[in-house]
N, C-alpha and C. Protein backbone atom coordinates (compact mmCIF):
# COMPACT_ATOMS: atom_id res chain seq x y z
N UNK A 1 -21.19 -25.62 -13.39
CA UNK A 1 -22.54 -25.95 -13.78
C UNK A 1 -23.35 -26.27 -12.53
N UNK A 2 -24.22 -25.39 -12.52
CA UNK A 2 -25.06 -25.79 -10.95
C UNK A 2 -25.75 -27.34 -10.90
N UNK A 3 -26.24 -28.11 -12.04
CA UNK A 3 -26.76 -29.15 -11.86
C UNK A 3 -26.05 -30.18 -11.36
N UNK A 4 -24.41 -29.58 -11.67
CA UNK A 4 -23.35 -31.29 -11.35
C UNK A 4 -23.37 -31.39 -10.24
N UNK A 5 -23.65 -33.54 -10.51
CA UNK A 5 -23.65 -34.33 -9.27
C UNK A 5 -25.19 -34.42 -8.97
N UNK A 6 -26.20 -34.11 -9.65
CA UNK A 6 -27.48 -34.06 -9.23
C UNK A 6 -28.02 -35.17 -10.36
N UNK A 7 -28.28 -36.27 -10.25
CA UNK A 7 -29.57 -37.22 -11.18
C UNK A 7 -30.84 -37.10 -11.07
N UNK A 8 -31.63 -36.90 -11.84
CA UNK A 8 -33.26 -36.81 -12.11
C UNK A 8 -33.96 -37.15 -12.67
N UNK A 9 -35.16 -37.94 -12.61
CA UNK A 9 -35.98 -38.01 -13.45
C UNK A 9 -37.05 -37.05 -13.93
N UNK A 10 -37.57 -36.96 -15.40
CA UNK A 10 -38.07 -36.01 -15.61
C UNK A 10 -39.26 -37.17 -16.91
N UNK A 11 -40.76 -36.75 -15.97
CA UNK A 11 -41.55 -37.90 -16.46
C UNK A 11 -43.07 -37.42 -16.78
N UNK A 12 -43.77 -37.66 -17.46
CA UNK A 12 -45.18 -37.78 -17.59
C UNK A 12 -45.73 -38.99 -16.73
N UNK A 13 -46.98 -38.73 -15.86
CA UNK A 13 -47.87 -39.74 -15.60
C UNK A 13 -48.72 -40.05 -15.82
N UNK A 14 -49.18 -41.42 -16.10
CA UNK A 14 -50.68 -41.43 -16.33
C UNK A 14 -50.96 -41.50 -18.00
N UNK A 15 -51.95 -41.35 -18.48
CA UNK A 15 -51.95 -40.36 -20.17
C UNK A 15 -52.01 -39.33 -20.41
N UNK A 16 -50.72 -38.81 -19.48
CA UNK A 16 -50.60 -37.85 -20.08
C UNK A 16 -49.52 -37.61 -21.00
N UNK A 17 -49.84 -36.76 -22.26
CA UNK A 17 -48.99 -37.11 -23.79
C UNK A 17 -48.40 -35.95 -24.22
N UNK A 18 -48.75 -34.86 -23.16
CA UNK A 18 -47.89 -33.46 -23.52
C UNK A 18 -46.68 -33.76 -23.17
N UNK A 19 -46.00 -33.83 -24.12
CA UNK A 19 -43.99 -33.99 -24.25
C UNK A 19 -43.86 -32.87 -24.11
N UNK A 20 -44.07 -31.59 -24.78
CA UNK A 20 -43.43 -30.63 -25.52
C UNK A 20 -42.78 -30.16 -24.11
N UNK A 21 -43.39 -29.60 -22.80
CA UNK A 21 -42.73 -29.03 -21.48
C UNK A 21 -41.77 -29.99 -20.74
N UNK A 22 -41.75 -31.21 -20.80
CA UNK A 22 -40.94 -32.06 -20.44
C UNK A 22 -39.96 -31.90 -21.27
N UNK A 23 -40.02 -32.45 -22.35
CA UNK A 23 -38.62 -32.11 -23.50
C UNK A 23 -37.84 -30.88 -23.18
N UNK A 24 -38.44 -29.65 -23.21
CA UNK A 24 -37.83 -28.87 -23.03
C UNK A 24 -36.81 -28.74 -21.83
N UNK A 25 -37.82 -28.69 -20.51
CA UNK A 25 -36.68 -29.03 -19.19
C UNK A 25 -36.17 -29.89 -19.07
N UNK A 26 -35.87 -31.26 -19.73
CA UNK A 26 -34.82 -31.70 -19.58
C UNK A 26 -33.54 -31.33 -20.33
N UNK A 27 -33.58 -30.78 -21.79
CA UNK A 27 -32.87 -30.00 -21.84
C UNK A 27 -32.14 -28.86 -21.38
N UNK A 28 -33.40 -28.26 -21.18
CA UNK A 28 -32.50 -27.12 -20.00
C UNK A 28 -31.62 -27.90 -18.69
N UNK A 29 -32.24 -28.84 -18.12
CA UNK A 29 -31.61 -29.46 -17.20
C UNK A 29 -30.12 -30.01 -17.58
N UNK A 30 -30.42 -30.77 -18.68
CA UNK A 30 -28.65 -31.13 -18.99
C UNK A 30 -27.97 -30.42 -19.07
N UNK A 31 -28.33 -29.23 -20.13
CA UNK A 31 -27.53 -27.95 -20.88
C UNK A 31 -27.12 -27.55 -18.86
N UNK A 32 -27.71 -27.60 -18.23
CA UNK A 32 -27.37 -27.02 -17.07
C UNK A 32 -26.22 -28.02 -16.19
N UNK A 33 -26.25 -29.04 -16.70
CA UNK A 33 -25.05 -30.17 -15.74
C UNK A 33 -25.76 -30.99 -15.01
N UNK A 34 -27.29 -31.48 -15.01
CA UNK A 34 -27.96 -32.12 -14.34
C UNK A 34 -27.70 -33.60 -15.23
N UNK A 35 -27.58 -34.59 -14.59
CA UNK A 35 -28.27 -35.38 -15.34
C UNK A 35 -29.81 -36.04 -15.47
N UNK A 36 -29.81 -36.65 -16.69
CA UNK A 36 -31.42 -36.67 -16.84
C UNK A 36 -32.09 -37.57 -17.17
N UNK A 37 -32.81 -38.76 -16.59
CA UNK A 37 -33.49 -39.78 -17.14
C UNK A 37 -34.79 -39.20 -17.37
N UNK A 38 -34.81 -39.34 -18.72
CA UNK A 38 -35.95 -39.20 -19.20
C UNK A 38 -37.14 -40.41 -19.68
N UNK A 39 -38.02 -40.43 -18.73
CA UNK A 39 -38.99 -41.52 -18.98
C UNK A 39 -39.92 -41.37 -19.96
N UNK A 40 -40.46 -40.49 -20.24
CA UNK A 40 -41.52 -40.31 -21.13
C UNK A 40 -42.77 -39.77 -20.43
N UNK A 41 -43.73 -40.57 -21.49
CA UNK A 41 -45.35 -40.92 -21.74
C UNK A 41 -45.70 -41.84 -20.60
N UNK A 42 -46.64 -42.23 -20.22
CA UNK A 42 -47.59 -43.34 -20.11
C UNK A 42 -46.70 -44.22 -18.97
N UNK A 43 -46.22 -43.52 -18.22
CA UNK A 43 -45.61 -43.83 -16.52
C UNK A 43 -46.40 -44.25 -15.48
N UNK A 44 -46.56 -44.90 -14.90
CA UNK A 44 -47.32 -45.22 -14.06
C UNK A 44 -46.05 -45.09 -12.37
N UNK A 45 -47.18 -44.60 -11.58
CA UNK A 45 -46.74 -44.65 -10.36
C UNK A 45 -45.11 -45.60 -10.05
N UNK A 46 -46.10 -46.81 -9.90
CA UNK A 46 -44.83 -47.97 -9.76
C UNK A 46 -44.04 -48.19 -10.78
N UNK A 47 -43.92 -47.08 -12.14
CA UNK A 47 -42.62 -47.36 -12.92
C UNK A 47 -41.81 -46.46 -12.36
N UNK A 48 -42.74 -45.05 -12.30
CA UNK A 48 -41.88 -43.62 -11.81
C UNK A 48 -41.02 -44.11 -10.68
N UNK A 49 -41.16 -44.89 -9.60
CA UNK A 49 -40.55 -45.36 -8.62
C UNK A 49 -39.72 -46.41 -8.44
N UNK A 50 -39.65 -47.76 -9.45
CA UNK A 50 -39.04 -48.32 -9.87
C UNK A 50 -37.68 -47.50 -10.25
N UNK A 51 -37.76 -46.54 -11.27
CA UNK A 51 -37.05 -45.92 -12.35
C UNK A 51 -35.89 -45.29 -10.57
N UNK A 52 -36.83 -44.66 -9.99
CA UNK A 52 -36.25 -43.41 -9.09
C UNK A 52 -35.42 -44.67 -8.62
N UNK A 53 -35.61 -45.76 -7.92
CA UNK A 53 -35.04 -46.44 -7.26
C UNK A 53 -33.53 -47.25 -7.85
N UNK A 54 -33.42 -47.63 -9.45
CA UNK A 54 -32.61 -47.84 -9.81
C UNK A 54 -31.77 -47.09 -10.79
N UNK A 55 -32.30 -46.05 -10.78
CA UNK A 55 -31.34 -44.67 -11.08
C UNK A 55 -30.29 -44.62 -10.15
N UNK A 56 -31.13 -44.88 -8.54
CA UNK A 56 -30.85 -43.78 -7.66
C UNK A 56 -30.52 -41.91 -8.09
N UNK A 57 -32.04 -41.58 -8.27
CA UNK A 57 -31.92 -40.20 -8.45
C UNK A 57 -32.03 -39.51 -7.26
N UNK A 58 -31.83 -38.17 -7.37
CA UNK A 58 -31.59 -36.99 -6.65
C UNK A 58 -32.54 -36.14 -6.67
N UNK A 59 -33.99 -36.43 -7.74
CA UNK A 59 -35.29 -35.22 -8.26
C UNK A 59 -35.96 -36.15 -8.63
N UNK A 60 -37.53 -36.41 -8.33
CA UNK A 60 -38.26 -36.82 -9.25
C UNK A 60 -39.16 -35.44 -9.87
N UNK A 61 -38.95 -35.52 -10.99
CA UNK A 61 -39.87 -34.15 -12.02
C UNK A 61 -40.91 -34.79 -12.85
N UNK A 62 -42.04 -34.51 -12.31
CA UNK A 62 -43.10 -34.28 -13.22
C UNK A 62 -43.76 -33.75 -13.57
N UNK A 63 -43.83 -33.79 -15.10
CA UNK A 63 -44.76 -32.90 -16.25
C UNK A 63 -46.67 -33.47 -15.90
N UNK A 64 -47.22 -32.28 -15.75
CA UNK A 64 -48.41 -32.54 -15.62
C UNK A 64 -49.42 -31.63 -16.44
N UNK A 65 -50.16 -32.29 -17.22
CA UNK A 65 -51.04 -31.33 -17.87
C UNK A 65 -52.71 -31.55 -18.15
N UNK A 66 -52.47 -32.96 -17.48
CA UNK A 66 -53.97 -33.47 -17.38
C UNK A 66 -54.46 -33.74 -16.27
N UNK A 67 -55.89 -34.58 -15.68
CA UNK A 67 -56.25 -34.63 -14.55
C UNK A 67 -55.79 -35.63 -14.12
N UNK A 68 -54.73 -36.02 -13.94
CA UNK A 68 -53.77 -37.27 -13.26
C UNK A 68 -53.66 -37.21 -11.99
N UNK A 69 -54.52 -36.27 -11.33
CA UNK A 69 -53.89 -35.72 -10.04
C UNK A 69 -54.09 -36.80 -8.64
N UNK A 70 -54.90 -37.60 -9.02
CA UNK A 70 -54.83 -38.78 -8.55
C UNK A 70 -53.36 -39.86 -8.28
N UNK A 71 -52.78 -39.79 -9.78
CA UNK A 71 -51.90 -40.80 -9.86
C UNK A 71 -50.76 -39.78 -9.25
N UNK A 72 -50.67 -38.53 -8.84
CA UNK A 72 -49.66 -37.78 -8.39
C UNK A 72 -49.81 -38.27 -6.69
N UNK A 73 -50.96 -38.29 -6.49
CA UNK A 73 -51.02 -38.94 -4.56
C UNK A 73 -50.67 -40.42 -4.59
N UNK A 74 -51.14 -41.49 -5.51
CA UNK A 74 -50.21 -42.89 -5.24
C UNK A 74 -48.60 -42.40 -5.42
N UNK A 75 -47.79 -41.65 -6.78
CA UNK A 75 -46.85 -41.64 -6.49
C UNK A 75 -46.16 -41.07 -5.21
N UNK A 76 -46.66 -40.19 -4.64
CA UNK A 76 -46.27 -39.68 -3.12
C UNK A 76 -46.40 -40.41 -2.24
N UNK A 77 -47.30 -41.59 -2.20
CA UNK A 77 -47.76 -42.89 -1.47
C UNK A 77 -46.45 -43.64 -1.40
N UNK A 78 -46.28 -43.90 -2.74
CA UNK A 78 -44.82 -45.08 -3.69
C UNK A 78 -43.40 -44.43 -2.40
N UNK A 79 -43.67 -43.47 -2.86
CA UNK A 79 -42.08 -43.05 -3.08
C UNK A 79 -41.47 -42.81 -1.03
N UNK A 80 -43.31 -42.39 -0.90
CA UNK A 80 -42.45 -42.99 1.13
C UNK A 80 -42.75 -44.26 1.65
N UNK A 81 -43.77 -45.05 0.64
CA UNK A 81 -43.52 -46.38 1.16
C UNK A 81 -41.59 -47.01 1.12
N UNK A 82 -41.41 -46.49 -0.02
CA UNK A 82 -40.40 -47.14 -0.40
C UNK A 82 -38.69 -46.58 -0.18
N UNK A 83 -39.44 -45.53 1.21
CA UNK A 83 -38.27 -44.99 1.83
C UNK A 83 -36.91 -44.17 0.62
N UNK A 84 -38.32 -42.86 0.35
CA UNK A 84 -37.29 -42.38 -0.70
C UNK A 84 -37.60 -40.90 -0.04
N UNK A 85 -38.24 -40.50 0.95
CA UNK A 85 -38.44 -39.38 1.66
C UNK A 85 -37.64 -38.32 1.51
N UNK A 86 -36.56 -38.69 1.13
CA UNK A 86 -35.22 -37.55 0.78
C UNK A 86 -35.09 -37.30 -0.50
N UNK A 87 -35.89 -38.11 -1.60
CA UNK A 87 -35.86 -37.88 -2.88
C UNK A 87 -37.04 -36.53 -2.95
N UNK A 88 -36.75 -35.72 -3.18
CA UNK A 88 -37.90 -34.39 -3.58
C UNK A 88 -38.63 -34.87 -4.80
N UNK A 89 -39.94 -34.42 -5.07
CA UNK A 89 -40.83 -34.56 -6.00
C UNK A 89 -41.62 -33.74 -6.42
N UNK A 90 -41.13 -32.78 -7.63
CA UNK A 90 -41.49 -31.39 -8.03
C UNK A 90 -42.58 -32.13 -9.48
N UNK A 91 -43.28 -31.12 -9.33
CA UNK A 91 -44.15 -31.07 -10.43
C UNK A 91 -44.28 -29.70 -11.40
N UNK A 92 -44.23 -29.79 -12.46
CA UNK A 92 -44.42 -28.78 -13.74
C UNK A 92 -45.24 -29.01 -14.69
N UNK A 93 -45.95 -27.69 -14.97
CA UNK A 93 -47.06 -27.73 -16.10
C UNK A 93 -48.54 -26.69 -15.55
N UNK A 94 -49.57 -27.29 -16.55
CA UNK A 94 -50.43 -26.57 -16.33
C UNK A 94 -51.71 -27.18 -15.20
N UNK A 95 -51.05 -26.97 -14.07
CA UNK A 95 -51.96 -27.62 -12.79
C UNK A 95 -52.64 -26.21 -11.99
N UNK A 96 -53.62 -26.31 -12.10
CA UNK A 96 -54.58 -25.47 -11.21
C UNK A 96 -54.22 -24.50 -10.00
N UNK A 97 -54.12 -23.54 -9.72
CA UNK A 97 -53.69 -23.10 -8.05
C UNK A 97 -54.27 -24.01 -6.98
N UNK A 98 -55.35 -24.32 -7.04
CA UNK A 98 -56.00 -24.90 -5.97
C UNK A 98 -55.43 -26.47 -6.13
N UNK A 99 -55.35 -26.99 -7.14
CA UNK A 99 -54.54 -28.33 -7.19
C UNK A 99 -53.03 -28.10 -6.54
N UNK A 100 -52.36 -27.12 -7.42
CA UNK A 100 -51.20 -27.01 -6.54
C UNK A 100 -50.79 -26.94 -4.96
N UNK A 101 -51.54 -26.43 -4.39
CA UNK A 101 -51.89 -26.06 -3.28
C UNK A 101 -51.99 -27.24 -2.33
N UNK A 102 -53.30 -27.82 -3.20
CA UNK A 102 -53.36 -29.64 -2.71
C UNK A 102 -52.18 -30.53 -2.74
N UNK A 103 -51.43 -30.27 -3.98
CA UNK A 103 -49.93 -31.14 -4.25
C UNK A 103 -48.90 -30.87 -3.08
N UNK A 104 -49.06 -29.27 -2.27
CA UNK A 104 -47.80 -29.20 -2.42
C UNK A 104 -48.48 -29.36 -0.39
N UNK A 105 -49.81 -29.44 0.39
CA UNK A 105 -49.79 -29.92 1.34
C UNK A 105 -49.32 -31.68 1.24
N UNK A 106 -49.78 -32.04 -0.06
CA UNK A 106 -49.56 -32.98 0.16
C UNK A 106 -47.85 -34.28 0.07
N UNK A 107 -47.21 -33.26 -0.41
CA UNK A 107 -45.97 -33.30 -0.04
C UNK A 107 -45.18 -33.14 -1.30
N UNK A 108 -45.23 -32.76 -2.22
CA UNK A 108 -44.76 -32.31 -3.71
C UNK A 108 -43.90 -31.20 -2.99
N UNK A 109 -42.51 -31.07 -3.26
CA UNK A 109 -41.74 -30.26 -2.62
C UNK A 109 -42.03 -28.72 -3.50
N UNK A 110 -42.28 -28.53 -4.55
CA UNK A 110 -42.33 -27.54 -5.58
C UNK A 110 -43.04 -27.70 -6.57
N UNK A 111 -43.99 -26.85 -7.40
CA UNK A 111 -45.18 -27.21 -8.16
C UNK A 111 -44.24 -25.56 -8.89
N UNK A 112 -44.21 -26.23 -10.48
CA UNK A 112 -43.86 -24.85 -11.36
C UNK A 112 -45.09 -24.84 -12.49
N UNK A 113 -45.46 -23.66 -12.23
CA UNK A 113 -46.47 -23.19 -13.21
C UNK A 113 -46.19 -22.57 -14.51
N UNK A 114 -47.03 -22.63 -15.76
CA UNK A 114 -46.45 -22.44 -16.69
C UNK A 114 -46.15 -20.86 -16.49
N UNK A 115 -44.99 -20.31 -17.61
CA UNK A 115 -44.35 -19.26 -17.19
C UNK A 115 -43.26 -19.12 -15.65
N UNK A 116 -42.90 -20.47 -15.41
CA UNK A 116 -41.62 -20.06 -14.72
C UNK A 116 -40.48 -20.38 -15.33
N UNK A 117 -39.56 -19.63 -15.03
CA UNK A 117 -38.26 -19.24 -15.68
C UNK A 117 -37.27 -20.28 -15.44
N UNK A 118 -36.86 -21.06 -16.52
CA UNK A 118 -35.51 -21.94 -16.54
C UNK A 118 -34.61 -21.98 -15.51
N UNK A 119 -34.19 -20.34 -15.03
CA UNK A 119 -33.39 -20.13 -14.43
C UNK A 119 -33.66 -20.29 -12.87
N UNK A 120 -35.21 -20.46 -13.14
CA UNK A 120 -35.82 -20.31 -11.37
C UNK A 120 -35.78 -21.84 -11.48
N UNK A 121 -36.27 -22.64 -12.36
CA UNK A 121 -36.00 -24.23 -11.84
C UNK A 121 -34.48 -24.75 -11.75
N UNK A 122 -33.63 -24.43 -12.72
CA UNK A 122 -32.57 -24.73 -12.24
C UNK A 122 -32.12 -24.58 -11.04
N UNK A 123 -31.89 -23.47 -10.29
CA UNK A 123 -31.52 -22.69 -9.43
C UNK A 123 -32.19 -23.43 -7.88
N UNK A 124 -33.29 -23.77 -8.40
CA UNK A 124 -34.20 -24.91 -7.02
C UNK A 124 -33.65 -26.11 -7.22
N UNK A 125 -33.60 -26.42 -8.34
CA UNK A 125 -33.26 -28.51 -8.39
C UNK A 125 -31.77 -28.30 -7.94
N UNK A 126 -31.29 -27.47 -7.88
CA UNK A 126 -29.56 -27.56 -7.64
C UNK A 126 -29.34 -27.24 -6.23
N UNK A 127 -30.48 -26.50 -5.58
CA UNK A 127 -29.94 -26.11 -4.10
C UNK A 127 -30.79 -27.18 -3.37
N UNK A 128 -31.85 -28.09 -4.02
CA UNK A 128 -32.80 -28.31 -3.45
C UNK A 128 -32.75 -30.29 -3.57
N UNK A 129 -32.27 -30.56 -4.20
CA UNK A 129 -31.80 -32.12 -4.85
C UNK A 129 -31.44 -33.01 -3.89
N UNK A 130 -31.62 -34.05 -3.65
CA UNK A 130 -31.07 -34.69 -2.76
C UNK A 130 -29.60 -35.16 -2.00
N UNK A 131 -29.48 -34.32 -1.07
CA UNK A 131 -27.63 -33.91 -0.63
C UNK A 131 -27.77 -33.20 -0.93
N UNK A 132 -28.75 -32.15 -0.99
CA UNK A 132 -28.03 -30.44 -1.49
C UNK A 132 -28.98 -29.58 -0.11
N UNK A 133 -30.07 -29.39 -0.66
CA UNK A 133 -31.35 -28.50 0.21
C UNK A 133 -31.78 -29.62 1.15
N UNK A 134 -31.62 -31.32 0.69
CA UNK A 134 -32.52 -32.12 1.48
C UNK A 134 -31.89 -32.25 3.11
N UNK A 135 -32.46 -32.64 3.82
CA UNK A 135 -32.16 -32.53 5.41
C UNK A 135 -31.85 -34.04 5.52
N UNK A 136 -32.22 -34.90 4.49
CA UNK A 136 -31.67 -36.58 4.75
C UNK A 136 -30.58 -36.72 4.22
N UNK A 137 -29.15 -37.44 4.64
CA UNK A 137 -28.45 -38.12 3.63
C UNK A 137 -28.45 -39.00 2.46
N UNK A 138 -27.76 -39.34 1.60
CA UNK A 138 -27.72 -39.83 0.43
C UNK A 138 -27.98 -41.58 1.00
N UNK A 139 -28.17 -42.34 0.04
CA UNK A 139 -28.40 -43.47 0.40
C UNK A 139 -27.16 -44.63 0.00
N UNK A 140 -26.58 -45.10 0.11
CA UNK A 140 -25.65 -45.77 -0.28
C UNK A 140 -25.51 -46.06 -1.46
């Protein structure tokens, strides 16, 4: 299973209330050997990072389908204040090219747009996860 040994969170931020694309990839993610904390709805920055921190995950994934794109730059703020630089932070859903673009100078390792293939996210979170694609070691 390409996901084993990889933990992730897989989250909405902000209000945003579209489940339906989150639900799905985390399924695909388990069905794949990932494991999967699934946060939900109504996440805020400093929970998403909280959560990442006492998981200790390997992916932060977020579902995006509204104009949260704000609360996507504090979480990128969060997550290197708090010396998680090796944790990758992919985003999925229906985000703009030109937003993506913005996400992904701004350090979002991977932005999936609707219509990408299960097999193409698996295939990234597994080579790409922290200890796998990342260039930092694991954290104790």
């Amino acid at each position: 299973m390409l996901g084993r040994g990889i933990k992730l969170i897989v989250s909405m931020i902000g209000l945003d209330s579209h489940t339906t694309g989150a639900q799905v990839i985390a399924t695909l993610l388990r069905e794949a050997g990932f494991e999967v904390v699934y946060l939900g709805t109504n996440q805020t920055p400093a929970m998403i990072v909280k959560a990442a921190i006492e998981e200790d995950v390997d992916v932060i994934g977020i579902s995006s389908h509204a104009s949260n794109f704000v609360l996507l730059d504090e979480l990128l703020d969060l997550v290197r204040e708090h010396g998680l630089s090796d944790v990758p932070v992919v985003c999925g859903g229906n985000i703009p090219p030109a937003q993506a673009e913005r996400l992904l100078a701004r350090g979002v390792a991977r932005v999936f747009p609707p219509g990408t293939s299960g097999e193409t996210i698996v295939e990234y979170l597994a080579a790409q996860g922290r200890g796998r694609g990342a260039s930092a070691p694991r954290r104790p």
